[in-house]
C-alpha atoms as a PDB file:
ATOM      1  CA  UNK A   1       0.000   0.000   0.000  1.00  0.00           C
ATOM      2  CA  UNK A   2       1.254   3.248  -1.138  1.00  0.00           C
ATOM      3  CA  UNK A   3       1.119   6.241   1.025  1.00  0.00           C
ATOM      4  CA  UNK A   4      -0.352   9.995  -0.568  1.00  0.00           C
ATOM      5  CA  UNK A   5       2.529  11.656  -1.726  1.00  0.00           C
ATOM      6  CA  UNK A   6       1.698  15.432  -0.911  1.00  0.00           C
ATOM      7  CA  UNK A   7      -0.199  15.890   2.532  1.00  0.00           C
ATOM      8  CA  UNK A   8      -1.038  18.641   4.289  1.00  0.00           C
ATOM      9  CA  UNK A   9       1.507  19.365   7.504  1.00  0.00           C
ATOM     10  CA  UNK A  10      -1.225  19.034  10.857  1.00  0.00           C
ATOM     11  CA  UNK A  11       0.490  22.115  12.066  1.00  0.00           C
ATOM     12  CA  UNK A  12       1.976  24.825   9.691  1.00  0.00           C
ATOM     13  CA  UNK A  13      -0.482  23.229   6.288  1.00  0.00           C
ATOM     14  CA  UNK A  14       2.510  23.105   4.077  1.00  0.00           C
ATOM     15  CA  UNK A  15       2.445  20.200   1.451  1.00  0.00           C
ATOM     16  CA  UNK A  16       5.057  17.154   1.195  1.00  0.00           C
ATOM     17  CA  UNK A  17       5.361  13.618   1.451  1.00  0.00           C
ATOM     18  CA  UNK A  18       5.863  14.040   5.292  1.00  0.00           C
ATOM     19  CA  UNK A  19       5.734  10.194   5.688  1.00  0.00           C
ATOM     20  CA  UNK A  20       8.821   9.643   3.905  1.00  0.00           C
ATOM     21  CA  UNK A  21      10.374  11.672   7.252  1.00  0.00           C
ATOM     22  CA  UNK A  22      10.557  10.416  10.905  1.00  0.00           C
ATOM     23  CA  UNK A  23       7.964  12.951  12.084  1.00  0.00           C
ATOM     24  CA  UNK A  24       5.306  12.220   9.175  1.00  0.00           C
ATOM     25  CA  UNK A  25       2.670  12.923   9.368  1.00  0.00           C
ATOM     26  CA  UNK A  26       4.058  16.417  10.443  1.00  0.00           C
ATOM     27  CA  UNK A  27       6.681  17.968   8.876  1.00  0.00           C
ATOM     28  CA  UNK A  28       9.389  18.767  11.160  1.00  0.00           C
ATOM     29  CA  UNK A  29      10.428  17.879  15.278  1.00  0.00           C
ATOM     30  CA  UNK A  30       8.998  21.040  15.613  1.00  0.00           C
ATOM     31  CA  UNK A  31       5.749  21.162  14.650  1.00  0.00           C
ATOM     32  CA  UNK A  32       5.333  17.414  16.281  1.00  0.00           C
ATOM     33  CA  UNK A  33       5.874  19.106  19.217  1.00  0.00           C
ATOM     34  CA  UNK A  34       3.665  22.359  18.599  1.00  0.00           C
ATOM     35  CA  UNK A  35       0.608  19.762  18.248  1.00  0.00           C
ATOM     36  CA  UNK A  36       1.637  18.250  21.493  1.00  0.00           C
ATOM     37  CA  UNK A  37       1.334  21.052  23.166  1.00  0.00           C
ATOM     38  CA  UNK A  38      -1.866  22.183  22.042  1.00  0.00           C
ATOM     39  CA  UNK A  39      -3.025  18.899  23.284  1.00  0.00           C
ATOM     40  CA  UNK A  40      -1.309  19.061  26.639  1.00  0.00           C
ATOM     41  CA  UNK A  41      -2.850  22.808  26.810  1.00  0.00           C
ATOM     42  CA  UNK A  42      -6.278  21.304  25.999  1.00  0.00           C
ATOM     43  CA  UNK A  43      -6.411  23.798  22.618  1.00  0.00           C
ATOM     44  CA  UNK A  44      -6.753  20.315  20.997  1.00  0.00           C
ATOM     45  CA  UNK A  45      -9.607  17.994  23.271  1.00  0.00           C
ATOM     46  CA  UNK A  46     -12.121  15.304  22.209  1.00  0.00           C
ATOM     47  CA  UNK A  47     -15.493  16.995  22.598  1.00  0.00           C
ATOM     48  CA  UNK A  48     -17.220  14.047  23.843  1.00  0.00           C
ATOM     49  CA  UNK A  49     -16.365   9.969  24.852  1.00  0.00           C
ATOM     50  CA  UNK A  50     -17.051   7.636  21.510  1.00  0.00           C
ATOM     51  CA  UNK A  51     -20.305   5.375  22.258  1.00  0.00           C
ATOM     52  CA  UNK A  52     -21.361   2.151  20.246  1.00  0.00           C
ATOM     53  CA  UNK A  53     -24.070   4.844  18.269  1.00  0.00           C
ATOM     54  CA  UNK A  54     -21.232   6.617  16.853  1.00  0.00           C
ATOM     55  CA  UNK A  55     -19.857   3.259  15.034  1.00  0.00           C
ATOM     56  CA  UNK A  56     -23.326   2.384  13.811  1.00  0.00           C
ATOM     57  CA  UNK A  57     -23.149   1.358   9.941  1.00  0.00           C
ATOM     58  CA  UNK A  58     -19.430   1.166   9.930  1.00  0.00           C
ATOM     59  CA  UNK A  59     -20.038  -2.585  10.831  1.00  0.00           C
ATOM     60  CA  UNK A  60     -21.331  -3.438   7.350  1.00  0.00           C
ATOM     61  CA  UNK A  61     -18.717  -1.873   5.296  1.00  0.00           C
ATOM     62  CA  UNK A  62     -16.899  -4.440   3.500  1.00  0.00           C
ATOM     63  CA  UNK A  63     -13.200  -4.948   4.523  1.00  0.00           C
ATOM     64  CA  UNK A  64      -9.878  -3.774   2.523  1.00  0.00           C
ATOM     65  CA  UNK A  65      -7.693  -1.683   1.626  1.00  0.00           C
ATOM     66  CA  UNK A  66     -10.258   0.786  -0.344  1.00  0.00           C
ATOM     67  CA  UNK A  67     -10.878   1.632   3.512  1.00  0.00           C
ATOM     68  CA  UNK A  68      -7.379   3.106   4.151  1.00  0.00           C
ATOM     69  CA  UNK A  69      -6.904   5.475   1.186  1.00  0.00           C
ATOM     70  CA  UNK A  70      -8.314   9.237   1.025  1.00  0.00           C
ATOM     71  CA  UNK A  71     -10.817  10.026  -1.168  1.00  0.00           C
ATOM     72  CA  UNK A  72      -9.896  12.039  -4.238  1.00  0.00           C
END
């Protein structure tokens, strides 16, 4: 399976194949450790805890690797 060649940096948005580097999917040390803060600093949170309701349908989708590549 192939990885996307040009993704968008979580932190400063600029393009690459940030993968290809030890901090993919960011594209530097540093912004790995911008988004860490923001999580640490709650500026990042999960709004609410995942129930079984939120997984409803997801059960019937058939399995491979169609599931793991971004839609064009």
């Amino acid at each position: 399976m192939s990885t996307p060649k040009n993704i968008k940096c979580p932190s400063c948005k600029k393009a690459g194949d940030w993968f290809a580097t030890p901090f993919g999917p960011f594209c530097s040390k540093r912004c790995k450790l911008v988004d860490l803060g923001k999580w640490f600093s709650e500026e990042h949170v999960v709004s609410e805890p995942l129930r079984p309701e939120h997984f409803k349908g997801f059960d019937e989708l058939p399995p491979g690797e169609h599931l793991d590549k971004p839609e064009a």
